[in-house]
C-alpha atoms as a PDB file:
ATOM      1  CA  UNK A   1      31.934  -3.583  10.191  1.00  0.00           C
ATOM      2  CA  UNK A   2      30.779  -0.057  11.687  1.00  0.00           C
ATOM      3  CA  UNK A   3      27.032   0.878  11.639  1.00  0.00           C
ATOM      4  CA  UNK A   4      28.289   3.804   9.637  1.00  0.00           C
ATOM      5  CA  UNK A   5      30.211   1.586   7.623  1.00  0.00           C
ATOM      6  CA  UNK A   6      26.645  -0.405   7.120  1.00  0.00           C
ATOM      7  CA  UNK A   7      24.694   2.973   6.740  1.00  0.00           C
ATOM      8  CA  UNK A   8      27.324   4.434   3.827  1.00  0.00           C
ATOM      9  CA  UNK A   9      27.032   1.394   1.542  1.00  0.00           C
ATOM     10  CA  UNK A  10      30.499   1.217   0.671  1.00  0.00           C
ATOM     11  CA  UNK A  11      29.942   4.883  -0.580  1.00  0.00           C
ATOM     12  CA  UNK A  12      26.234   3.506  -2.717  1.00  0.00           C
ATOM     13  CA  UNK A  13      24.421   5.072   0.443  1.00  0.00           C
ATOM     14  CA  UNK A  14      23.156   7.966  -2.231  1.00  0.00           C
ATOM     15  CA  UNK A  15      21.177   5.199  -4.297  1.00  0.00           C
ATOM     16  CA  UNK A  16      20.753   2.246  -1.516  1.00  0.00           C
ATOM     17  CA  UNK A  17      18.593   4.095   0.725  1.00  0.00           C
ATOM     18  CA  UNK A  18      16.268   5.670  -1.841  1.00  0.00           C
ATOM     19  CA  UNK A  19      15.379   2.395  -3.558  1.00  0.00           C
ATOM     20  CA  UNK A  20      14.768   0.640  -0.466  1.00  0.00           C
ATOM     21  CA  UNK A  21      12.953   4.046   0.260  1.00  0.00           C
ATOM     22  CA  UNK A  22      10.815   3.134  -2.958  1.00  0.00           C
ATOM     23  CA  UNK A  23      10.693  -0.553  -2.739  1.00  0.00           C
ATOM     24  CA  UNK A  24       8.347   0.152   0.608  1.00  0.00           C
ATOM     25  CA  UNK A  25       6.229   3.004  -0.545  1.00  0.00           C
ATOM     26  CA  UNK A  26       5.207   0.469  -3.656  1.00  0.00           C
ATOM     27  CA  UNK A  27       4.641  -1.978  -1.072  1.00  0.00           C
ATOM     28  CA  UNK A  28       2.513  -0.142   1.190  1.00  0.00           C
ATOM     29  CA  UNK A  29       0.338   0.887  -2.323  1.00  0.00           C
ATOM     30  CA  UNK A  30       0.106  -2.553  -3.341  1.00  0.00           C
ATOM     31  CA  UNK A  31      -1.341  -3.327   0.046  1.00  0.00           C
ATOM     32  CA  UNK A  32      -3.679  -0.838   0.600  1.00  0.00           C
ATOM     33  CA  UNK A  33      -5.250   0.126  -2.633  1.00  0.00           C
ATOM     34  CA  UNK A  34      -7.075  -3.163  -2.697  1.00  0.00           C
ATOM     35  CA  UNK A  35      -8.345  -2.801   0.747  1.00  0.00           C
ATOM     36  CA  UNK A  36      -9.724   0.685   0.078  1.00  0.00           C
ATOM     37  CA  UNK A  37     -11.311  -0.815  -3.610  1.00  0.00           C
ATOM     38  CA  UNK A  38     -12.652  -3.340  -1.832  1.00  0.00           C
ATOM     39  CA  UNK A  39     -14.016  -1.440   0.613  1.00  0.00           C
ATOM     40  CA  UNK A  40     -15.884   0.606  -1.673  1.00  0.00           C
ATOM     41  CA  UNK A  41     -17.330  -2.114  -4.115  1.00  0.00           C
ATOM     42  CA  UNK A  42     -19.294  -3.116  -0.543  1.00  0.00           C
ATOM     43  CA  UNK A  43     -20.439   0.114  -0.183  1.00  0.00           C
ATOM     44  CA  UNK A  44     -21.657   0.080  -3.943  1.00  0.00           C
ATOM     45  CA  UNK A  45     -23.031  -3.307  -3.897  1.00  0.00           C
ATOM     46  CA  UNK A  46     -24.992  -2.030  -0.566  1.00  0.00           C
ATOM     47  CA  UNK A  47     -26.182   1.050  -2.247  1.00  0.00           C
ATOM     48  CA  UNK A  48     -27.657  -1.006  -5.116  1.00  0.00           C
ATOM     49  CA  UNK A  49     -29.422  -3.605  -3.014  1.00  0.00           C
ATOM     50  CA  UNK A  50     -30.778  -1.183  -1.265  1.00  0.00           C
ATOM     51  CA  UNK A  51     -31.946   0.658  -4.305  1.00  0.00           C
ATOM     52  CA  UNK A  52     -33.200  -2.610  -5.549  1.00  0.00           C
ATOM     53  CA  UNK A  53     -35.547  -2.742  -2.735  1.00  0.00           C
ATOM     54  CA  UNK A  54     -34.760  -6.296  -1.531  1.00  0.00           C
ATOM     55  CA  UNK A  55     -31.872  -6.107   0.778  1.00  0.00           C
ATOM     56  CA  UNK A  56     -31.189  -7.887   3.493  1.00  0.00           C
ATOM     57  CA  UNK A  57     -28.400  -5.971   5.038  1.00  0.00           C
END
């Protein structure tokens, strides 16, 4: 087996690539949405202690 033959699918290349094209965009979103949500619920929680006047941090 050929890298070309690898890289054609068997002639599938035209839906392979795109799904696995998918499969890692979801993958990257389902990794870094909850970072960035997390990241921001500090940031709120910080805002409102700081509002509440007895923060430590």
């Amino acid at each position: 087996m050929s890298l070309q033959d690898f890289l054609s699918m068997g002639g599938y290349a035209q839906f392979v690539w795109p799904s696995y094209g998918l499969v890692m965009v979801v993958l990257i979103v389902n990794f870094v949405i909850p970072i960035r949500r997390q990241a921001e619920i500090e940031q709120n929680l910080k805002r409102a202690r700081r509002q509440a006047g007895g923060g430590l941090s």
